[in-house]
N, C-alpha and C. Protein backbone atom coordinates (compact mmCIF):
# COMPACT_ATOMS: atom_id res chain seq x y z
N UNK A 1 139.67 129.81 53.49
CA UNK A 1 139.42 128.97 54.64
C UNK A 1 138.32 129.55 55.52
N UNK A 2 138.01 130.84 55.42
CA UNK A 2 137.03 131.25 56.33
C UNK A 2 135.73 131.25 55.73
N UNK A 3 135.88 131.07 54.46
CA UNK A 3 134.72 130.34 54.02
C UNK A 3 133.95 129.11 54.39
N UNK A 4 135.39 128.80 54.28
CA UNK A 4 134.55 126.94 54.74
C UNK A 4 133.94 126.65 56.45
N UNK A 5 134.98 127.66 57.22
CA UNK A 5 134.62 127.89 58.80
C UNK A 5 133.02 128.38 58.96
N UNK A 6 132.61 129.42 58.29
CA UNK A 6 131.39 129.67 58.21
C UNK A 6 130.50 128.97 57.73
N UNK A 7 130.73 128.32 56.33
CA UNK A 7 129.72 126.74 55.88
C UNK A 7 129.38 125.97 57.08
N UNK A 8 130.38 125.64 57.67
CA UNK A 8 130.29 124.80 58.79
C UNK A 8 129.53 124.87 60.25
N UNK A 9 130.23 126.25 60.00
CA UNK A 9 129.14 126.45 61.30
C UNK A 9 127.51 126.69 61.02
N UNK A 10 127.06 127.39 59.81
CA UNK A 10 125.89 128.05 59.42
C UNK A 10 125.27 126.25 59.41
N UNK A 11 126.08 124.95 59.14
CA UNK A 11 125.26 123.67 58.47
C UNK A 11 125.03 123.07 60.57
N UNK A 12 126.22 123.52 61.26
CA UNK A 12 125.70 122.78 62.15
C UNK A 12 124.56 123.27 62.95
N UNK A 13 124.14 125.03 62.69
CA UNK A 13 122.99 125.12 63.33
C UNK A 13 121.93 125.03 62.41
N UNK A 14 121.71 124.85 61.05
CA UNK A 14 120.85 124.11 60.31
C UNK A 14 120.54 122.54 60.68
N UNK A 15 121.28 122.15 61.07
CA UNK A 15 121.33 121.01 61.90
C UNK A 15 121.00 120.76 62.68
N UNK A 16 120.54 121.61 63.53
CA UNK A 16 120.33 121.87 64.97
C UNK A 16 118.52 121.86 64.61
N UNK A 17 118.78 123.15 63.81
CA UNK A 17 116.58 123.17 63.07
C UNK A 17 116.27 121.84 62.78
N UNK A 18 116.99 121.77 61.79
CA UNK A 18 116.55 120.10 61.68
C UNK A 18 116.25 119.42 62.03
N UNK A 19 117.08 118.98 62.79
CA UNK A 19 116.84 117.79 64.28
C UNK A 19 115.12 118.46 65.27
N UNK A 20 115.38 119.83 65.34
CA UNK A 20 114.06 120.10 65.97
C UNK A 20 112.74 119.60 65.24
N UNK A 21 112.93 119.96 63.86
CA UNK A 21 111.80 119.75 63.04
C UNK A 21 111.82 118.26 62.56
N UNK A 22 112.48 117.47 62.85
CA UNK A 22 112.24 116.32 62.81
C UNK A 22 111.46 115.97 64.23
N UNK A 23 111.82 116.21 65.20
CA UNK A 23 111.55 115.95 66.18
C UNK A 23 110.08 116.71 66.31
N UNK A 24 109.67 117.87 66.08
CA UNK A 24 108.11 117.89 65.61
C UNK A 24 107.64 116.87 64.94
N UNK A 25 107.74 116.47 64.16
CA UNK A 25 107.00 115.96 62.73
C UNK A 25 106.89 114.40 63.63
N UNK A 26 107.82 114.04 64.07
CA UNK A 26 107.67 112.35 64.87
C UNK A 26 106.50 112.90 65.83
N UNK A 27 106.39 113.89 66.46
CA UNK A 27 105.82 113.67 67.70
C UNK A 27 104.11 113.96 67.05
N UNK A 28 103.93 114.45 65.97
CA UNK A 28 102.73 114.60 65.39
C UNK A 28 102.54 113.41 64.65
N UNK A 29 103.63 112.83 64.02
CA UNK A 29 102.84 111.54 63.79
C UNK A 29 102.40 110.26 64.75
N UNK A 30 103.13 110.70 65.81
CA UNK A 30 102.95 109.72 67.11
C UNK A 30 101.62 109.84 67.61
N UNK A 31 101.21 111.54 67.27
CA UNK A 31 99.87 111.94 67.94
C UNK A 31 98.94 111.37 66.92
N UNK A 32 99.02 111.67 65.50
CA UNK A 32 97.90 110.93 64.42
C UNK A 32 98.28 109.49 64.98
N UNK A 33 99.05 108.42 65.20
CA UNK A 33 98.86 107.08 65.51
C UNK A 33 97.86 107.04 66.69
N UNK A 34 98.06 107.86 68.15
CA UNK A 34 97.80 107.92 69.10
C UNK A 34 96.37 107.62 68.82
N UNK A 35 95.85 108.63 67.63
CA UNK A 35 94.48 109.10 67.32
C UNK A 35 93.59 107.89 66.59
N UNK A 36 94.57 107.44 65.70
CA UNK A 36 94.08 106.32 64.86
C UNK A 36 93.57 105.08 65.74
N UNK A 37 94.63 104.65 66.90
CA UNK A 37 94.15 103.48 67.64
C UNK A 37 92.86 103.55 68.39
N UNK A 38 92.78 105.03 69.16
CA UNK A 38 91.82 105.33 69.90
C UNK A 38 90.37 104.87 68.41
N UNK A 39 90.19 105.52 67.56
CA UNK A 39 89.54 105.57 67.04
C UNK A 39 88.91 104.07 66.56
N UNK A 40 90.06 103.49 66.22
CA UNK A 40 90.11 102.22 65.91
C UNK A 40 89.09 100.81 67.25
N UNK A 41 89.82 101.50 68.54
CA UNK A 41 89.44 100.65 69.69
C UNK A 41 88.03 101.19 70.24
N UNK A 42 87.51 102.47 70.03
CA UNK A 42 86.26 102.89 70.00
C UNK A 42 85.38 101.91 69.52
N UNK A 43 85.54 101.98 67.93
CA UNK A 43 85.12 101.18 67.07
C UNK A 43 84.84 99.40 67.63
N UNK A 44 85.74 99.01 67.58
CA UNK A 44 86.09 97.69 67.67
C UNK A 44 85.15 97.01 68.85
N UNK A 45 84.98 98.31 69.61
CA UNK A 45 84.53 98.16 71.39
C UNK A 45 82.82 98.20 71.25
N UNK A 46 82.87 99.07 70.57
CA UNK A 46 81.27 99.79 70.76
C UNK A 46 80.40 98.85 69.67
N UNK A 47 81.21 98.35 68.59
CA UNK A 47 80.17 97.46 67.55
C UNK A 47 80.28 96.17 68.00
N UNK A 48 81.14 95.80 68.54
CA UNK A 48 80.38 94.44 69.87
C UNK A 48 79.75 94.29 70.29
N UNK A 49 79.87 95.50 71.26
CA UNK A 49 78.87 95.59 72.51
C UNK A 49 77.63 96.33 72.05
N UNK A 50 77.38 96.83 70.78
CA UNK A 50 75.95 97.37 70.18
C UNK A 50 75.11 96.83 69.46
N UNK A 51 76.13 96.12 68.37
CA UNK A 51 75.32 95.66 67.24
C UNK A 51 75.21 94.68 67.00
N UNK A 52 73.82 93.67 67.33
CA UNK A 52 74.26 92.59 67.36
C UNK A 52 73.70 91.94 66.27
N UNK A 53 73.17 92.62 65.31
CA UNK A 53 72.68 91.89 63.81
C UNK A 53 73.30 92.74 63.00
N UNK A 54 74.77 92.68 62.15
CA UNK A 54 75.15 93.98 61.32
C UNK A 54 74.06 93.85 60.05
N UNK A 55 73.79 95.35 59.73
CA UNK A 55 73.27 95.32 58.66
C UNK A 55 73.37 96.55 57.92
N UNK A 56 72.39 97.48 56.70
CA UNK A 56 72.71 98.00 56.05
C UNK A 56 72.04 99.29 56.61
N UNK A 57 71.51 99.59 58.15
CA UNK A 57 71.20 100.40 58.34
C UNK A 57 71.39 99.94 60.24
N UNK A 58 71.30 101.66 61.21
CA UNK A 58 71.50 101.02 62.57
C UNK A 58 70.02 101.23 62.86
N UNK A 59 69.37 100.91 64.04
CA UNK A 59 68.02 100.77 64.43
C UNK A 59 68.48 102.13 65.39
N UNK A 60 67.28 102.62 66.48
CA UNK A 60 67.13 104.16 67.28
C UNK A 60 68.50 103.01 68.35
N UNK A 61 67.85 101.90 68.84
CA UNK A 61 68.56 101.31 70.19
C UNK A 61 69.91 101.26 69.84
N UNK A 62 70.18 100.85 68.74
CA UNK A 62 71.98 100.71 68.01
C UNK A 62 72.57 102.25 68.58
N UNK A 63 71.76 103.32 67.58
CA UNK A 63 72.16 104.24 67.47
C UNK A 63 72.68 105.11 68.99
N UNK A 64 71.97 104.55 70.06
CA UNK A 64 71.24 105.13 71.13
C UNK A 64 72.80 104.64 71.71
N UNK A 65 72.74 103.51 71.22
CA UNK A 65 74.28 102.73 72.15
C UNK A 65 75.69 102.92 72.06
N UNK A 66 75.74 103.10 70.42
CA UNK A 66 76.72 103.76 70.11
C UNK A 66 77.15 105.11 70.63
N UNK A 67 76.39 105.98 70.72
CA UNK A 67 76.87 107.69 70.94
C UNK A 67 77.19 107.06 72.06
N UNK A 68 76.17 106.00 73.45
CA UNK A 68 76.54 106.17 74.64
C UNK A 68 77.85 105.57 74.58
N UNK A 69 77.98 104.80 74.23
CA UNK A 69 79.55 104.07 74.21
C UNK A 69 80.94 104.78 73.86
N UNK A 70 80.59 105.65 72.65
CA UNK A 70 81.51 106.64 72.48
C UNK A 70 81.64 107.48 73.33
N UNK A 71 80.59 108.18 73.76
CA UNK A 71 80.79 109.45 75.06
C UNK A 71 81.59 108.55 76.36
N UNK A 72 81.05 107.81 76.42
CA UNK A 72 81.50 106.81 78.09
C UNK A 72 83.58 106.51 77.64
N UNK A 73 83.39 106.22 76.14
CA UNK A 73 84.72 106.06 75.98
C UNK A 73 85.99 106.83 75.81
N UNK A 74 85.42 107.67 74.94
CA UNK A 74 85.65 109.53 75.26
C UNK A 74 86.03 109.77 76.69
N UNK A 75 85.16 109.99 77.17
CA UNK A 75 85.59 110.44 78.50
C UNK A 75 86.77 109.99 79.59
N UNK A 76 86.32 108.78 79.46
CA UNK A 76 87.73 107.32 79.73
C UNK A 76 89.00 108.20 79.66
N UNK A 77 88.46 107.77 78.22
CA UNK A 77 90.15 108.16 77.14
C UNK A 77 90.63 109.68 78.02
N UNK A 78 89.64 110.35 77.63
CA UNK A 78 90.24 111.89 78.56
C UNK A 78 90.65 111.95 79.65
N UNK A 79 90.05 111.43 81.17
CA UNK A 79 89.79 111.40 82.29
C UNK A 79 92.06 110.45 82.75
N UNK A 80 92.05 109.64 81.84
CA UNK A 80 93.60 108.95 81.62
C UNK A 80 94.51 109.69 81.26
N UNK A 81 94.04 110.26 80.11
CA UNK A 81 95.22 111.20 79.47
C UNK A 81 95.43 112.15 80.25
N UNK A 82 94.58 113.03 81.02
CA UNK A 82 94.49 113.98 82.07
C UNK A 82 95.63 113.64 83.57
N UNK A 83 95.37 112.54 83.75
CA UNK A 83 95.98 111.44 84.65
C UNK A 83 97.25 111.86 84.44
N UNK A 84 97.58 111.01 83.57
CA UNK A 84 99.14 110.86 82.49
C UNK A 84 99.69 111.93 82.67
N UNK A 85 99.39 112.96 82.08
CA UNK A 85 99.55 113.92 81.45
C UNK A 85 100.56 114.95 82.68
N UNK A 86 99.37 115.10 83.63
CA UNK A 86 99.99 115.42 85.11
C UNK A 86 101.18 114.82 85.52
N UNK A 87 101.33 113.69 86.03
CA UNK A 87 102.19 112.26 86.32
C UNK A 87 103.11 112.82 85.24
N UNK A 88 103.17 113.01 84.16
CA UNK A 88 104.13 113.24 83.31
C UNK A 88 104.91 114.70 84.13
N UNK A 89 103.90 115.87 84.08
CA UNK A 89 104.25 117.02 84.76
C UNK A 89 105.08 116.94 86.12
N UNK A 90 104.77 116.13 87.01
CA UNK A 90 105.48 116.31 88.02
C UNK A 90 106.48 115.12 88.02
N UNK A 91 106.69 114.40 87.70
CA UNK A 91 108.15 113.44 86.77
C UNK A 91 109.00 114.42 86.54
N UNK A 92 108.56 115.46 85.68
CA UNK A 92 109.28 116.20 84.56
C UNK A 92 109.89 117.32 85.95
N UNK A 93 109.19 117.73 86.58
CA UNK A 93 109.47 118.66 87.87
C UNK A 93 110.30 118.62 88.52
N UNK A 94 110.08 117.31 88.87
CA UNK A 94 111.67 116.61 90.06
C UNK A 94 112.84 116.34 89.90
N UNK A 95 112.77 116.50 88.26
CA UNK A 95 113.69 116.57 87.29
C UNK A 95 114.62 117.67 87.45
């Protein structure tokens, strides 16, 4: 019987890892989604507002618009998450 007392206990703090390392692995794939949309809405944003003949090559002005659009969006994106991020911090504080 003190066998099985020890199985038990050794599975519920394996259990315990577990649950942590699950709980990593969601929050990194939450971060690759996080990453994918951004990337995605970059995209979606900047070849609108840049390109207005698609073709098989970009011209200097395309090119010129794009980086600016990405940097301007970039920064966005950062300047929010920074925001958040804080706001999250002192939420978590008062806690």
């Amino acid at each position: 019987m003190d066998g099985f007392g020890s199985d038990f206990s050794s599975g519920a703090e394996s259990g315990k890892m577990d649950t942590g390392t699950i709980m990593e692995q969601v929050k990194v794939q939450i971060a690759v989604a996080n990453a994918q949309e951004l990337l995605q809405r970059v995209t979606d944003k900047c070849f609108k507002k840049c390109i207005s003949k698609p073709g098989g090559t970009l011209d200097n002005s395309e090119q010129k618009c794009i980086a600016m659009c990405m940097d301007r969006y970039m920064d966005a994106w950062n300047t929010v998450s920074r925001a958040y991020n804080s706001r999250l911090q002192r939420e978590r504080a008062r806690i």
